[in-house]
N, C-alpha and C. Protein backbone atom coordinates (compact mmCIF):
# COMPACT_ATOMS: atom_id res chain seq x y z
N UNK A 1 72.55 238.50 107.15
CA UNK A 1 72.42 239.35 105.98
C UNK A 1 73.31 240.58 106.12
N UNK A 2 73.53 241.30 105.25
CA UNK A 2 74.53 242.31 105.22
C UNK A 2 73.57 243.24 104.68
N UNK A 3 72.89 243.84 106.36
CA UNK A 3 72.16 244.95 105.86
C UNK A 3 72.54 245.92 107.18
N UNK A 4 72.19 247.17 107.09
CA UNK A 4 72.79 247.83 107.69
C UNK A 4 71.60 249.29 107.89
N UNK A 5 71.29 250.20 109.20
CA UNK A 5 69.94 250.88 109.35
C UNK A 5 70.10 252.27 109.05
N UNK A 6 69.93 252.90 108.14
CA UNK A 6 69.88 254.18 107.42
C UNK A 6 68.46 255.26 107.88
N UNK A 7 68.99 256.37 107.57
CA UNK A 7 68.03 257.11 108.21
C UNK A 7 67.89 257.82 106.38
N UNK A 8 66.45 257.98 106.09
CA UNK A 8 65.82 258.46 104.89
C UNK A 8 65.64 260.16 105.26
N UNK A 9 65.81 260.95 103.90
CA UNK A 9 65.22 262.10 104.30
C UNK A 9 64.11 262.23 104.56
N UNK A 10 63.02 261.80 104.83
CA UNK A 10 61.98 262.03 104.84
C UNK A 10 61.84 261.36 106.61
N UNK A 11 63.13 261.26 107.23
CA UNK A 11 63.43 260.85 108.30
C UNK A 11 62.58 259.41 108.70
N UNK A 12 62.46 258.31 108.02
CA UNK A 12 61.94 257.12 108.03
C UNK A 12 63.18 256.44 108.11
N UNK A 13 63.34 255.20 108.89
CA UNK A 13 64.66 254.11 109.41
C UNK A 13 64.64 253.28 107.78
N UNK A 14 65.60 253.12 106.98
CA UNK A 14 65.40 251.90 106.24
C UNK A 14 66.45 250.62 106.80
N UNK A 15 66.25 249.55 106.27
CA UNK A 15 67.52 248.91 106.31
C UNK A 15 67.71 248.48 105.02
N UNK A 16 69.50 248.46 104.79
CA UNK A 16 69.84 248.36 103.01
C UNK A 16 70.44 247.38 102.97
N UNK A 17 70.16 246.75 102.10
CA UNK A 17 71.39 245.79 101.66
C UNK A 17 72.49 246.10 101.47
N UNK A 18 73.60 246.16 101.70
CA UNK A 18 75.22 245.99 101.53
C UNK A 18 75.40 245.81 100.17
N UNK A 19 75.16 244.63 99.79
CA UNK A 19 75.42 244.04 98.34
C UNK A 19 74.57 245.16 97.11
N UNK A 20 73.81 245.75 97.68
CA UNK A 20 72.96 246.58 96.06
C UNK A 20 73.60 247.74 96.28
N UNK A 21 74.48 248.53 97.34
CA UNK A 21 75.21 250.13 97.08
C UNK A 21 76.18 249.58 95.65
N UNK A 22 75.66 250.12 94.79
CA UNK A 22 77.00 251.04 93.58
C UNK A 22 77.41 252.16 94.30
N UNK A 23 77.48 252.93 94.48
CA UNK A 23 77.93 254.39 94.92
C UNK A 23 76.94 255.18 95.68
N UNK A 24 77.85 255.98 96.41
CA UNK A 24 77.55 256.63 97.36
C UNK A 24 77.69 258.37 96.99
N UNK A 25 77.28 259.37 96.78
CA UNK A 25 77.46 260.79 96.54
C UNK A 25 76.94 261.71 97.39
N UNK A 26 77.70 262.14 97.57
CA UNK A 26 77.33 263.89 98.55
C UNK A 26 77.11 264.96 97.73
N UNK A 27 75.75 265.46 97.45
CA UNK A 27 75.69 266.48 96.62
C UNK A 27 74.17 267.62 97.28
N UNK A 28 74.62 268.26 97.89
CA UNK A 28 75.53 268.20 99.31
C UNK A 28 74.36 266.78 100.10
N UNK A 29 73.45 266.64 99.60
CA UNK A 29 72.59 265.36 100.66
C UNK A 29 73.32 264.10 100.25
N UNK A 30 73.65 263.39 101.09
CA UNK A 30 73.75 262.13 100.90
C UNK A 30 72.88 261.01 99.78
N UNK A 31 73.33 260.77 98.51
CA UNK A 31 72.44 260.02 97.67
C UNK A 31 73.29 258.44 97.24
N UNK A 32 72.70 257.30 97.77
CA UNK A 32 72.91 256.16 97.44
C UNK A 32 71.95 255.13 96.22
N UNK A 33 73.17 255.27 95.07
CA UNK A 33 72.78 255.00 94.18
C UNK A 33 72.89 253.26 94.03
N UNK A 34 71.82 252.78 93.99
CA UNK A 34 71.90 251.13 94.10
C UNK A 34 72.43 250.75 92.99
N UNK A 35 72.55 248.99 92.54
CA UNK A 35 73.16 248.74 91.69
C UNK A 35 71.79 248.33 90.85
N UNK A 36 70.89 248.57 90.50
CA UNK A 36 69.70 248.84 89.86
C UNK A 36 69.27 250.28 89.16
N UNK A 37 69.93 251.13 89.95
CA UNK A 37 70.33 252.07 89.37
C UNK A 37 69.31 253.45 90.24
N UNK A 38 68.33 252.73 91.17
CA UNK A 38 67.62 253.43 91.63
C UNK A 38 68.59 253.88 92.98
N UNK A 39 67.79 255.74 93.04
CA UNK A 39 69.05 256.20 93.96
C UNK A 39 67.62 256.38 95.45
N UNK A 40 68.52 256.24 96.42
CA UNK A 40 67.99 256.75 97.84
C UNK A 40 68.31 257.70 98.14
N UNK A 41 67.79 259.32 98.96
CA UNK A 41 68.43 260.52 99.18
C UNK A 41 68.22 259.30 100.92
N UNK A 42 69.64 259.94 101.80
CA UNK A 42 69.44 259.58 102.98
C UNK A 42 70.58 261.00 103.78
N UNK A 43 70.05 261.15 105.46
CA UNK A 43 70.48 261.97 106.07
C UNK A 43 72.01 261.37 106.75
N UNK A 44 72.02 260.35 106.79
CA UNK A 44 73.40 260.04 107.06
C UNK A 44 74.65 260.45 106.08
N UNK A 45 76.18 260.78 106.85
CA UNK A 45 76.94 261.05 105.42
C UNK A 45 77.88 259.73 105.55
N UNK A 46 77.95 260.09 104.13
CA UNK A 46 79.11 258.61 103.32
C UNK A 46 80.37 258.04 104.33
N UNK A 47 80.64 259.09 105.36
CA UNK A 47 81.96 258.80 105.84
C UNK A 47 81.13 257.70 107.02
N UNK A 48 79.93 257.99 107.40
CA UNK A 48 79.05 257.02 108.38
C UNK A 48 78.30 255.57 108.08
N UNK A 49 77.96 255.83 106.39
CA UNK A 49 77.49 254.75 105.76
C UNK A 49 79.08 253.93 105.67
N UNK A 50 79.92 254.03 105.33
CA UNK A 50 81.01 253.71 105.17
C UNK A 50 81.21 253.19 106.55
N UNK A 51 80.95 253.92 107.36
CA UNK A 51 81.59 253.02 109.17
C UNK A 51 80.91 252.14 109.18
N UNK A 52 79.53 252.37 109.16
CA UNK A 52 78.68 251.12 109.83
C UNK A 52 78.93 249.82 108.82
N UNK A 53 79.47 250.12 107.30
CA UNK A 53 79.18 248.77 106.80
C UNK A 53 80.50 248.18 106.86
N UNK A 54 81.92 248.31 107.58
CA UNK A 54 82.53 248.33 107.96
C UNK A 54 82.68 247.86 109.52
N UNK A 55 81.83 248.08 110.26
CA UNK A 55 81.31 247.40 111.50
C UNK A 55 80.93 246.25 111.36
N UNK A 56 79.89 245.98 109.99
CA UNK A 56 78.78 245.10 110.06
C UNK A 56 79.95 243.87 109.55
N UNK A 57 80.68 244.77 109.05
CA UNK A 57 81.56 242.88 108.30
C UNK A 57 82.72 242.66 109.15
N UNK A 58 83.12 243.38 109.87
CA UNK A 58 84.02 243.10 111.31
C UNK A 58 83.19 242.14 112.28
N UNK A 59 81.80 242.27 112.25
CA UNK A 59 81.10 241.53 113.48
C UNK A 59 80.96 240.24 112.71
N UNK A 60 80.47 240.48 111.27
CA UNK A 60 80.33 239.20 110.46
C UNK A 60 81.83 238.14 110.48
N UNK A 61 82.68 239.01 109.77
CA UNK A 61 84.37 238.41 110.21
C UNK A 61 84.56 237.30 111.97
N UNK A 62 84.10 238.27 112.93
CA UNK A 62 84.27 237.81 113.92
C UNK A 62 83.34 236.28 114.35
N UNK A 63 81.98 236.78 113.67
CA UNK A 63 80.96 235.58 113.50
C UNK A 63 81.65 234.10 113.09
N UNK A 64 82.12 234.55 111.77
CA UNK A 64 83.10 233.17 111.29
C UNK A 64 84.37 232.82 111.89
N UNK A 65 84.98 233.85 112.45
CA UNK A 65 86.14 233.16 113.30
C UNK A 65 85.39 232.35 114.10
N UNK A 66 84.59 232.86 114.92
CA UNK A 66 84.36 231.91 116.46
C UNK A 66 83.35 230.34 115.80
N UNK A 67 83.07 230.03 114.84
CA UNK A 67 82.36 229.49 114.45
C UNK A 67 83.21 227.83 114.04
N UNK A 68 82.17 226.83 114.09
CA UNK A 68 83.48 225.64 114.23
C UNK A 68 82.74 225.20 113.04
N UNK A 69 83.87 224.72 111.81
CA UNK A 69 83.84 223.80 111.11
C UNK A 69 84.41 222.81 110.86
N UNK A 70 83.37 221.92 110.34
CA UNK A 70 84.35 220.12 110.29
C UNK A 70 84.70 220.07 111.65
N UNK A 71 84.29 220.02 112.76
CA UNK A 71 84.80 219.97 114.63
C UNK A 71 85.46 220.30 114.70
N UNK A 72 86.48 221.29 113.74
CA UNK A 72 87.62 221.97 114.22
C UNK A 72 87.07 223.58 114.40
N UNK A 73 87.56 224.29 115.25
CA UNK A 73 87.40 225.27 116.16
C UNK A 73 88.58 226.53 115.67
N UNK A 74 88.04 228.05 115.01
CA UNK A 74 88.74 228.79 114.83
C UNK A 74 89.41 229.61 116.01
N UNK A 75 88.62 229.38 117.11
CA UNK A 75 88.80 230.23 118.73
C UNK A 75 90.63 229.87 118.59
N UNK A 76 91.11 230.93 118.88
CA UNK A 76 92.77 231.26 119.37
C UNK A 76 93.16 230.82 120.66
């Protein structure tokens, strides 16, 4: 899944889906506005939400390289 672990203001861990961020705003708190339209205030900033989901699809990327389909083998 393409979810990724956020810290809430109310300092509670969530984990988010990838696929429901519409936008992201700094005003000045970090507010992630889903694509439902409902927003999350969270203590992480955008330039970090931005890394980690950026991590998460580099490891995913890497997942499907090493992964064999039809018995053929993406490994280099």
């Amino acid at each position: 899944m393409n979810m990724v672990e956020l810290n809430r203001s109310d300092n509670k861990k969530i984990e988010l889906n990838l696929g429901q961020i519409s936008r992201i705003e700094e005003e000045p708190d970090t507010v992630i506005i889903l694509s439902s339209g409902k927003k999350i205030k969270v203590k992480d900033d955008a330039k970090d939400i931005i890394k980690k989901a950026a991590k998460h699809e580099l490891e995913l990327a890497q997942k499907a390289k090493n992964k064999k389909v039809s018995g053929n083998s993406f490994k280099e």
